[in-house]
C-alpha atoms as a PDB file:
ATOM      1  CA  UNK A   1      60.415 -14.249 146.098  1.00  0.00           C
ATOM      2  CA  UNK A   2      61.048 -16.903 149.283  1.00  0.00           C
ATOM      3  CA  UNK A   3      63.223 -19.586 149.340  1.00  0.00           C
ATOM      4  CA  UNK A   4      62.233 -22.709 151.133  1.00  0.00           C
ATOM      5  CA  UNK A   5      65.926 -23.105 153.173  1.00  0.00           C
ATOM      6  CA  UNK A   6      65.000 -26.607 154.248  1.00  0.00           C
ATOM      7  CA  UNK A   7      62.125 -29.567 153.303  1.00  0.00           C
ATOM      8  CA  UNK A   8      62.641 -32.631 152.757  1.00  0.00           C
ATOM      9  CA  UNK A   9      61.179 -33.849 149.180  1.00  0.00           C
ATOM     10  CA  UNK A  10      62.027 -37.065 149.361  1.00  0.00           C
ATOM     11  CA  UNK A  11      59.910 -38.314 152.140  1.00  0.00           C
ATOM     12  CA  UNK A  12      56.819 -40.153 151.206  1.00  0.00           C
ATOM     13  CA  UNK A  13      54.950 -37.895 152.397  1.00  0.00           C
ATOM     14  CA  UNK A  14      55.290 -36.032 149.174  1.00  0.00           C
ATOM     15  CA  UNK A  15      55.591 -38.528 146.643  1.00  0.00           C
ATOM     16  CA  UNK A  16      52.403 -39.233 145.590  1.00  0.00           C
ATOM     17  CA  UNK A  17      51.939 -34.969 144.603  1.00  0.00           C
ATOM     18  CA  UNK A  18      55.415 -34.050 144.226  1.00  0.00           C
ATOM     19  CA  UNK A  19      55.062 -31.963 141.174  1.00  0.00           C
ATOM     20  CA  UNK A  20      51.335 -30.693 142.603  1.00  0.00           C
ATOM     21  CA  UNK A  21      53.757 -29.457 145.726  1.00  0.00           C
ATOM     22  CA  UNK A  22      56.419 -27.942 143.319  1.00  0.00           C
ATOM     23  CA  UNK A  23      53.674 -25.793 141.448  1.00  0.00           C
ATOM     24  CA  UNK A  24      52.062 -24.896 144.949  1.00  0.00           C
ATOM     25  CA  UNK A  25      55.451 -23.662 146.191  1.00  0.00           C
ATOM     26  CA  UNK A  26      55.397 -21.157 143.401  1.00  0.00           C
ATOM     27  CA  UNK A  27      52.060 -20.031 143.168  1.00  0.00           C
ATOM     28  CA  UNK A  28      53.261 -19.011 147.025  1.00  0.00           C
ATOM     29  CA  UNK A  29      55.867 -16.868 145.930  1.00  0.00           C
ATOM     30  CA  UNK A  30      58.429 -19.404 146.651  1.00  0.00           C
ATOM     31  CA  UNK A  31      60.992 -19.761 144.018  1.00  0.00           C
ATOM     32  CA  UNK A  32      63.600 -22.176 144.989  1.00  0.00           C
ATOM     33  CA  UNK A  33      63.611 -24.427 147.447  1.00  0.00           C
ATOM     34  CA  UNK A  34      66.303 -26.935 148.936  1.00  0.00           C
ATOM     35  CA  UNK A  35      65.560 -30.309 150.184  1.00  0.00           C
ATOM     36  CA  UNK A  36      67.909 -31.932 152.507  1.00  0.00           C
ATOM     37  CA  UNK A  37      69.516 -34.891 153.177  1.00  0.00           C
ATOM     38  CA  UNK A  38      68.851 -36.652 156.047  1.00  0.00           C
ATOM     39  CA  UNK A  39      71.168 -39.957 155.312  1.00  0.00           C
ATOM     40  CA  UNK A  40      73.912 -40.001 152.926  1.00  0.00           C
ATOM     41  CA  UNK A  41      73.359 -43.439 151.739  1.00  0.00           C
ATOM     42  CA  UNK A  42      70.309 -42.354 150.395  1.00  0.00           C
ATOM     43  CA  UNK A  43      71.943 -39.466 148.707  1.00  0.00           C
ATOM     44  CA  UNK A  44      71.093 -39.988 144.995  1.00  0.00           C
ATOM     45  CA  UNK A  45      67.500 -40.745 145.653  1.00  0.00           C
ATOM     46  CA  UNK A  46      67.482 -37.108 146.938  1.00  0.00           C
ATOM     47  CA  UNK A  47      69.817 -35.867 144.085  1.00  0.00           C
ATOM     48  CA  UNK A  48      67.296 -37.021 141.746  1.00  0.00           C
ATOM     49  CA  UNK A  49      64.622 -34.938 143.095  1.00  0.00           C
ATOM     50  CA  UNK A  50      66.889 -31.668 142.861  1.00  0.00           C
ATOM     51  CA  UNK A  51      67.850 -32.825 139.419  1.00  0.00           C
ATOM     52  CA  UNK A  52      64.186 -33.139 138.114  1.00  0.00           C
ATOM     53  CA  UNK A  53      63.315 -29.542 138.994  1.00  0.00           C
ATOM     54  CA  UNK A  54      65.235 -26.230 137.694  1.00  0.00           C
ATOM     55  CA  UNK A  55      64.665 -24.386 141.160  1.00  0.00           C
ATOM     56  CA  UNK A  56      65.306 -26.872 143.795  1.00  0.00           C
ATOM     57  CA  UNK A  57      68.971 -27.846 145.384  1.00  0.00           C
ATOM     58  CA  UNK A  58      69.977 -30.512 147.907  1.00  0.00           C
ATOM     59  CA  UNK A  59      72.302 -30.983 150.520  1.00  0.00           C
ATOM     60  CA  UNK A  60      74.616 -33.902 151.605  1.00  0.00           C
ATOM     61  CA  UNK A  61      74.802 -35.486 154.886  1.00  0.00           C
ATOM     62  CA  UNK A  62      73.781 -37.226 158.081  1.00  0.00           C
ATOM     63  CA  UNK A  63      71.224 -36.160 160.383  1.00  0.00           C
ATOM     64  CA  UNK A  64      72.348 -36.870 164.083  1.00  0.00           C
ATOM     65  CA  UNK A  65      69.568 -39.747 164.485  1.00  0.00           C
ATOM     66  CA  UNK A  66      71.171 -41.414 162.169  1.00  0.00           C
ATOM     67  CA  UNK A  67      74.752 -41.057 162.965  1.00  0.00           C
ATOM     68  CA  UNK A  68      75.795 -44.334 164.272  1.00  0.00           C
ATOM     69  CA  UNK A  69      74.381 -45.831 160.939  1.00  0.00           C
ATOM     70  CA  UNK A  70      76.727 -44.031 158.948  1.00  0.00           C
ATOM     71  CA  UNK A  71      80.440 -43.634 160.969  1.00  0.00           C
ATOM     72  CA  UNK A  72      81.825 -45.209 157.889  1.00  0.00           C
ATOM     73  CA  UNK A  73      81.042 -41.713 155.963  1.00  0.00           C
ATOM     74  CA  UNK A  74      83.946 -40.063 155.538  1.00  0.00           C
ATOM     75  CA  UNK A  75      84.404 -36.265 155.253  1.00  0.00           C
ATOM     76  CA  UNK A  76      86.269 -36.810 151.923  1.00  0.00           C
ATOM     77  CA  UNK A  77      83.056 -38.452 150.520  1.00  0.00           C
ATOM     78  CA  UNK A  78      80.946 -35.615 151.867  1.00  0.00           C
ATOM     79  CA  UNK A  79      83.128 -33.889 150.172  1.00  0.00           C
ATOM     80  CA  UNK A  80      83.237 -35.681 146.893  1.00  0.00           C
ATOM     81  CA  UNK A  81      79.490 -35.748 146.379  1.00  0.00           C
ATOM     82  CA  UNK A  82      79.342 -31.988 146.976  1.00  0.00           C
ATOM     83  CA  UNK A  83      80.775 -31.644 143.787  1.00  0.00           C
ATOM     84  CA  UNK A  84      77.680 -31.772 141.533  1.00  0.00           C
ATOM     85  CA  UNK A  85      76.303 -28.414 140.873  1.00  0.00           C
ATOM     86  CA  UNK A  86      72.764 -29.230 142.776  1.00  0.00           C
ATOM     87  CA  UNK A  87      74.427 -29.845 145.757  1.00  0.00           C
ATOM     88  CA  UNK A  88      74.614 -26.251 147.884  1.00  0.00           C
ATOM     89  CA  UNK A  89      75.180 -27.504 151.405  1.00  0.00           C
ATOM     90  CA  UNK A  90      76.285 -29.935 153.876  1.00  0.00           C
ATOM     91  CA  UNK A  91      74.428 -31.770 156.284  1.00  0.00           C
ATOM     92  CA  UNK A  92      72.192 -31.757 158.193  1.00  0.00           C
ATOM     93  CA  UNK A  93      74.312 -32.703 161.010  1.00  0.00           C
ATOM     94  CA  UNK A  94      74.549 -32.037 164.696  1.00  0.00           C
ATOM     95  CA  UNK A  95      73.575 -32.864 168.077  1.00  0.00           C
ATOM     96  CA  UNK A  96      70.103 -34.005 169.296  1.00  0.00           C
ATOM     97  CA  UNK A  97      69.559 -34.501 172.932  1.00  0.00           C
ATOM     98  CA  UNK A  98      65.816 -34.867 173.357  1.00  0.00           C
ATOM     99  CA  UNK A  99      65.759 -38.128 171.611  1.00  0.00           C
ATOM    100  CA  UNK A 100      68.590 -39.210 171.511  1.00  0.00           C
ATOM    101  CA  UNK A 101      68.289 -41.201 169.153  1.00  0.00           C
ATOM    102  CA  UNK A 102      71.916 -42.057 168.407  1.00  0.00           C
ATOM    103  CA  UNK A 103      74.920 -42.076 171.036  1.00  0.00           C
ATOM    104  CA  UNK A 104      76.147 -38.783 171.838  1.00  0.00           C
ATOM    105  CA  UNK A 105      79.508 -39.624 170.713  1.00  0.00           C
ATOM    106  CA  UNK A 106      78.761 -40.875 167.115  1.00  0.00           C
ATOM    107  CA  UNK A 107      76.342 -37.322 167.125  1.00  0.00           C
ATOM    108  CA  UNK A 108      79.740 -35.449 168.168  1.00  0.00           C
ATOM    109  CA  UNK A 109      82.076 -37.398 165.255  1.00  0.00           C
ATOM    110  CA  UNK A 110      79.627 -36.729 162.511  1.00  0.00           C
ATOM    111  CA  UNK A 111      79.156 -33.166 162.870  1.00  0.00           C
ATOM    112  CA  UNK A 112      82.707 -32.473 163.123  1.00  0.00           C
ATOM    113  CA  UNK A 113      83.513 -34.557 160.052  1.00  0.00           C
ATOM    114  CA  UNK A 114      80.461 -32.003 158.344  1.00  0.00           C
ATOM    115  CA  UNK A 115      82.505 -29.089 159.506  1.00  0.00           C
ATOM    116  CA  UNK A 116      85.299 -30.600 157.974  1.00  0.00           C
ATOM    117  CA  UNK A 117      83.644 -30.730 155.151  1.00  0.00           C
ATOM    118  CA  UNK A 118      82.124 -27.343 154.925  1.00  0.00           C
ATOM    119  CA  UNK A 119      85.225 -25.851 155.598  1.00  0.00           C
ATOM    120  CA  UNK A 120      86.895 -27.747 152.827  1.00  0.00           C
ATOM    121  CA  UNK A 121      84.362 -26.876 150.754  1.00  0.00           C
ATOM    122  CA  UNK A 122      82.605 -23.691 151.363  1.00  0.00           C
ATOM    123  CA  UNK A 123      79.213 -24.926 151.381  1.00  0.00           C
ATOM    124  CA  UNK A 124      76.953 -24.082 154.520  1.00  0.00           C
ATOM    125  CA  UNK A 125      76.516 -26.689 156.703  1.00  0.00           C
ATOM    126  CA  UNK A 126      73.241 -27.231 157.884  1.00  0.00           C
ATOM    127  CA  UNK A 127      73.042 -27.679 161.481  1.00  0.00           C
ATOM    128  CA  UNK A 128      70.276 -29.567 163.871  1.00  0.00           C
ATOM    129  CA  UNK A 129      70.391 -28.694 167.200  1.00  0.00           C
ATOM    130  CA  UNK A 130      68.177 -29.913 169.850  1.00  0.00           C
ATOM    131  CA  UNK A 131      68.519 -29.742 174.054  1.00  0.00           C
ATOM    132  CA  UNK A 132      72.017 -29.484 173.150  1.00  0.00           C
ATOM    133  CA  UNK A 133      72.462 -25.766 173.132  1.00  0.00           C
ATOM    134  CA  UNK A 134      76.110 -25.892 175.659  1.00  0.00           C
ATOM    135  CA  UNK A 135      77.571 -28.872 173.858  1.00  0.00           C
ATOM    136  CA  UNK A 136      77.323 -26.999 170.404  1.00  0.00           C
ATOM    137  CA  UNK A 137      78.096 -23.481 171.575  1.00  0.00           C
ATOM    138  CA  UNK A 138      81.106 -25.330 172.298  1.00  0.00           C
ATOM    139  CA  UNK A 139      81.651 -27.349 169.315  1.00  0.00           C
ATOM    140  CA  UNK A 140      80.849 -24.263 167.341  1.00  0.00           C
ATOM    141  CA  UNK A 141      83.605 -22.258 169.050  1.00  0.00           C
ATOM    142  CA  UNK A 142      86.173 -24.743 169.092  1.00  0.00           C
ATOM    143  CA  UNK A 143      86.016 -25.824 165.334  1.00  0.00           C
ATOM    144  CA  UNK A 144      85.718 -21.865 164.215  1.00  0.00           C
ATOM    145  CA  UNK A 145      88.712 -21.462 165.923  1.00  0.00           C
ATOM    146  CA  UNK A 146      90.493 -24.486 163.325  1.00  0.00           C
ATOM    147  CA  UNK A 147      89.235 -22.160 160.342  1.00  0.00           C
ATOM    148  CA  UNK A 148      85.879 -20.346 159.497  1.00  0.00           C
ATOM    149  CA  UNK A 149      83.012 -22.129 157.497  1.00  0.00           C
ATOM    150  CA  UNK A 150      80.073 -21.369 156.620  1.00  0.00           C
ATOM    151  CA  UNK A 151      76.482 -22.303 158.825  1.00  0.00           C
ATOM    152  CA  UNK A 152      72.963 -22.021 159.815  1.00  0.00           C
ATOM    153  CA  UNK A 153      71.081 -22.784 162.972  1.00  0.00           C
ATOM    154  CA  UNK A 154      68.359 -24.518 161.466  1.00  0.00           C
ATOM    155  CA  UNK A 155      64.636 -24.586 162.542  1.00  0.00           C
ATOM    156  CA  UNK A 156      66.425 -22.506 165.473  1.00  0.00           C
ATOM    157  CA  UNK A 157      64.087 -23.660 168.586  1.00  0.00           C
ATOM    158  CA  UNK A 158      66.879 -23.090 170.542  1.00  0.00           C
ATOM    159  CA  UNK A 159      67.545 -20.560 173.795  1.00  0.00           C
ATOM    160  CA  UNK A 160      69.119 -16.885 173.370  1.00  0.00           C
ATOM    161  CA  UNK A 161      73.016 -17.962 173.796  1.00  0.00           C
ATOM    162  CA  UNK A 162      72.900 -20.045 171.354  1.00  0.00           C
ATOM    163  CA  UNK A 163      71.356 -18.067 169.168  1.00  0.00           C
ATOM    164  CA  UNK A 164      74.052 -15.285 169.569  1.00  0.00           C
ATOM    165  CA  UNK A 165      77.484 -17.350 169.915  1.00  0.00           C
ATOM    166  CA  UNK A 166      75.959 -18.223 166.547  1.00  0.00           C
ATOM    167  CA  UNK A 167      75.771 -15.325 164.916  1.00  0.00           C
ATOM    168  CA  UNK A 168      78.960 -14.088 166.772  1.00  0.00           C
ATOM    169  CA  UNK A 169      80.568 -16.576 165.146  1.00  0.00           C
ATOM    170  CA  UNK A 170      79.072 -15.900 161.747  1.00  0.00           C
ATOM    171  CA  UNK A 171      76.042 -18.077 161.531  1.00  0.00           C
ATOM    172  CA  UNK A 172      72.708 -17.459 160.558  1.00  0.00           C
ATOM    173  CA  UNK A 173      69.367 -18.373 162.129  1.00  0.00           C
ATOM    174  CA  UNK A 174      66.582 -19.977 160.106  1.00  0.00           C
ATOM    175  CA  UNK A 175      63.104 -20.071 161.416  1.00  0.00           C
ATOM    176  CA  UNK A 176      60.893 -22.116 160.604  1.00  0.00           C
ATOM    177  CA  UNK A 177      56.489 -22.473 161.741  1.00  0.00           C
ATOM    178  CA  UNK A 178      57.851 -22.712 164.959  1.00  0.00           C
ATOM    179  CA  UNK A 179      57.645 -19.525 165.185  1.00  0.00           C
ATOM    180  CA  UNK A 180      54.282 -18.695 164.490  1.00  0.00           C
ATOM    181  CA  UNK A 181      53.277 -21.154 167.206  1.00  0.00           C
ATOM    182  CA  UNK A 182      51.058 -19.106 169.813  1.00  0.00           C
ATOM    183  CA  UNK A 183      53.273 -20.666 173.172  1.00  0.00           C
ATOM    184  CA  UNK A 184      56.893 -19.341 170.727  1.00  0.00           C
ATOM    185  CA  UNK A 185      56.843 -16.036 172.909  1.00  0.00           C
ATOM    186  CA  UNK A 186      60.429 -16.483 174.019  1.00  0.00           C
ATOM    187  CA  UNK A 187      61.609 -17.508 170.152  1.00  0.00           C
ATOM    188  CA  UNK A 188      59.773 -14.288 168.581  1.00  0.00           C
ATOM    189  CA  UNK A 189      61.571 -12.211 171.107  1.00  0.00           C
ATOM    190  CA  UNK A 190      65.398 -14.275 170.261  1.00  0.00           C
ATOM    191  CA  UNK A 191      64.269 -13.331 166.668  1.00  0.00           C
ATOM    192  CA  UNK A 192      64.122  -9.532 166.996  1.00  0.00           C
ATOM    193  CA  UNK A 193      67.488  -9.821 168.455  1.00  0.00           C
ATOM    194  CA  UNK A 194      69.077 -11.767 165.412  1.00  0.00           C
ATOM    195  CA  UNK A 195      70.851  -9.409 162.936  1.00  0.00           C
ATOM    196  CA  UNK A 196      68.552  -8.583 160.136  1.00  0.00           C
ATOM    197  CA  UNK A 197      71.364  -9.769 157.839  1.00  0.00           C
ATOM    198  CA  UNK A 198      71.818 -12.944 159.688  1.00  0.00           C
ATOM    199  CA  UNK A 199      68.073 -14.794 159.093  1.00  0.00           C
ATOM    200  CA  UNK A 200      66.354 -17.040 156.954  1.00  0.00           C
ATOM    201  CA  UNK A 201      63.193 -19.279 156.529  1.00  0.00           C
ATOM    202  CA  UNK A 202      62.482 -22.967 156.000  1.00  0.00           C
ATOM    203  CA  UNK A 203      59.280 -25.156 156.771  1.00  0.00           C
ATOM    204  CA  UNK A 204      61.390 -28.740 157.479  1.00  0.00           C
ATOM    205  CA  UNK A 205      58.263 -30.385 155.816  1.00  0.00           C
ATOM    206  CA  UNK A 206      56.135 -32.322 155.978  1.00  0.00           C
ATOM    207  CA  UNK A 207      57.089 -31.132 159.724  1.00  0.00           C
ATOM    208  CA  UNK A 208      55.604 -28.398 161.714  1.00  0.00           C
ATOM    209  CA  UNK A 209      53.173 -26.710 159.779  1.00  0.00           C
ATOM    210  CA  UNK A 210      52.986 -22.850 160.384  1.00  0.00           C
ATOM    211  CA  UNK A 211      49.525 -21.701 161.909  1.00  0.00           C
ATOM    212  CA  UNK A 212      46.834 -22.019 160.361  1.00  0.00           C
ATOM    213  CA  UNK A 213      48.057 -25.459 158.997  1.00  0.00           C
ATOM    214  CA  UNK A 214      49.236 -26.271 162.226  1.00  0.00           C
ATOM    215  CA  UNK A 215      48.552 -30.377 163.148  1.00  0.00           C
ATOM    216  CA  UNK A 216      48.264 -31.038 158.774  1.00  0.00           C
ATOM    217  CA  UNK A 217      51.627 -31.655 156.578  1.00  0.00           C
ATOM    218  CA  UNK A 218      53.738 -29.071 155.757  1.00  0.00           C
ATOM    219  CA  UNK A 219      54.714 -28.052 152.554  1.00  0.00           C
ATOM    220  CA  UNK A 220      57.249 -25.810 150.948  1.00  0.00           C
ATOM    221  CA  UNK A 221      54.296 -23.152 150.129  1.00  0.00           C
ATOM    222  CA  UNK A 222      53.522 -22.230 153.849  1.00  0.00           C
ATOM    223  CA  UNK A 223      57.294 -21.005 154.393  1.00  0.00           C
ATOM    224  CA  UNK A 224      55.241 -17.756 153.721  1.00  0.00           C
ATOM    225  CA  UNK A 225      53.365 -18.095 156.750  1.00  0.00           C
ATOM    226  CA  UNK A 226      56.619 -17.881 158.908  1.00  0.00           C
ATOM    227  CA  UNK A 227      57.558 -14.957 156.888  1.00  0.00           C
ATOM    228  CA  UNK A 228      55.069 -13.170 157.067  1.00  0.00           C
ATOM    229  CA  UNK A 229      55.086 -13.440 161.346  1.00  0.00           C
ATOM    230  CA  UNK A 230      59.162 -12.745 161.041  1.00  0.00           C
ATOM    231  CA  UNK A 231      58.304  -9.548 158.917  1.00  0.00           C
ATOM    232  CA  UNK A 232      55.468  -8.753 161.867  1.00  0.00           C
ATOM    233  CA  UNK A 233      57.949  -9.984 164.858  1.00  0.00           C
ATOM    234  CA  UNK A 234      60.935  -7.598 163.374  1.00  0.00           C
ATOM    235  CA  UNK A 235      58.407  -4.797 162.539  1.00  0.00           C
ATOM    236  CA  UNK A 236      59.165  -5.132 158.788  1.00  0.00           C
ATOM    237  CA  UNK A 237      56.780  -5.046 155.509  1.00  0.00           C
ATOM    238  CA  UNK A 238      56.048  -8.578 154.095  1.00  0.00           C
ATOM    239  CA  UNK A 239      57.896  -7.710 151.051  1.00  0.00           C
ATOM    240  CA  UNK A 240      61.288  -6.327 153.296  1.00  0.00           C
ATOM    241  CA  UNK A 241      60.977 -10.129 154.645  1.00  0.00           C
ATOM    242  CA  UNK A 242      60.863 -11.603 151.340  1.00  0.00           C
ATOM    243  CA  UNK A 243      64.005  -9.349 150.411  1.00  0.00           C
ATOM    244  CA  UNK A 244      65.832  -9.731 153.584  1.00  0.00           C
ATOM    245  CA  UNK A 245      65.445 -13.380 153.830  1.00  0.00           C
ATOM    246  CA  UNK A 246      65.920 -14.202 149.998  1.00  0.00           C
ATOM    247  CA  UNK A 247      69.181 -12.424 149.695  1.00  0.00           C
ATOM    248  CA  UNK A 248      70.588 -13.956 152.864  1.00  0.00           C
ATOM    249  CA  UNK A 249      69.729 -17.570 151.640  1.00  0.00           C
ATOM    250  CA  UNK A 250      71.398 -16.742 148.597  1.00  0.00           C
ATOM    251  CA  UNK A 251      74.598 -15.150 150.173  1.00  0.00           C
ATOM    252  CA  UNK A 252      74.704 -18.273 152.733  1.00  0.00           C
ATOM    253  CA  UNK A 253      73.673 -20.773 149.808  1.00  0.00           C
ATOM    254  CA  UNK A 254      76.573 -19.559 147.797  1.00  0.00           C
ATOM    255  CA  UNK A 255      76.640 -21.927 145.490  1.00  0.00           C
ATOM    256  CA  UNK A 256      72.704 -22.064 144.839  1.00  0.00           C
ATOM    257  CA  UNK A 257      72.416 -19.591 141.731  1.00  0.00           C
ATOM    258  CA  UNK A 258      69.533 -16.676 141.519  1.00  0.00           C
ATOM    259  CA  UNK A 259      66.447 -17.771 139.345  1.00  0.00           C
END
């Protein structure tokens, strides 16, 4: 079995076929997957997804385009809508430099309020990180050192430090298609350098579709096409990958149970 680590269900790019996508997921191999929230104030349309199928989970949080719309999100309401049992993670939050589509301050307020919030809670926070790698090294390191929590590197596209403060400071690194792009030389080679232990998969549909999808919309399904060029980048079988990956989701996803 895979588990889908990150899509996002509730974009309309899946509405029309949702349940079409579901079944295609696990015809993959794919048992659970988690979409993610990419705006709080939008939270129960995505809880209502996760609650309409037994094997997918949500998260909780604000994605760091949107972080100037939502400054009035407290941690303690992050925290309060973590509660229900779909919800296995916070975020995604963090810091996105390429765009910039929000001011690097409000980026900076609402991850650390997600921290907070993991922290309080124990649930993984999801973390976006783009052209930011020194300013979240640092973050990273500075909040770790106000009490562990739990977190991933999503759709890591990042360079090498970053990959390894994060797993110094007890992260893991998700990979998305990414990596199966022919030009991802310098990612394939950060992978083999991640702890076996320490890595998962996503897609981030409908976004960047794994060869040989790449250019169409991504679905939850094609996570195997990133696993299987992890398993052949780490020198593993297909089915190690599957194991590996699957039982780090679920250690990181503590809260997501095993179907």
């Amino acid at each position: 079995m895979l588990i889908d680590t990150h899509c996002h269900l509730d974009f309309p790019d899946f509405e029309a076929e949702r349940d079409a996508i579901i079944e295609r997921a696990g015809a993959a191999g794919v048992g659970q997957m988690i979409t993610i929230s990419t705006r709080v104030k939008k939270f129960e349309t995505i809880l209502g997804i996760a609650e309409s199928y037994a094997n997918v989970f949500c998260s909780v949080g604000t994605h760091p385009h949107n972080a100037d719309e939502e400054l009035d999100i407290e941690t303690a309401d992050l925290v309060r809508l973590s509660a229900h049992p779909k919800v296995v993670a916070i975020g995604e939050a963090g810091l996105d430099y390429f765009y910039d589509n929000a001011p690097r301050d409000a980026q900076a307020i609402g991850l650390r309020r997600h921290i907070a919030a993991a922290r309080e809670t124990g649930l993984p926070l999801v973390i976006h990180s783009r052209s930011a790698d020194e300013d979240m090294a640092a973050i990273l390191t500075e909040e770790i050192g106000n009490g562990s929590f739990p977190f991933l590197l999503h759709c890591f596209s990042s360079g090498p430090d970053l990959a390894r403060v994060g797993v110094e400071l007890g992260g893991y690194v998700s990979f998305s298609g990414i990596l199966t792009f022919p030009k991802s030389e310098e990612l394939r080679e950060i992978a083999k350098t991640v702890p076996h232990d320490r890595m998962i998969v996503e897609t981030d549909a409908p976004y960047l579709a794994p060869k040989p999808f790449r250019g169409k919309r991504n679905e939850p399904a094609y996570v195997a096409h990133t696993a299987q060029v992890l398993a052949e980048t780490i020198g593993v079988s297909t089915a190690e990958i599957a194991t590996i990956t699957t039982e780090n989701a679920l250690r990181v996803f503590s809260k997501m149970p095993r179907l």
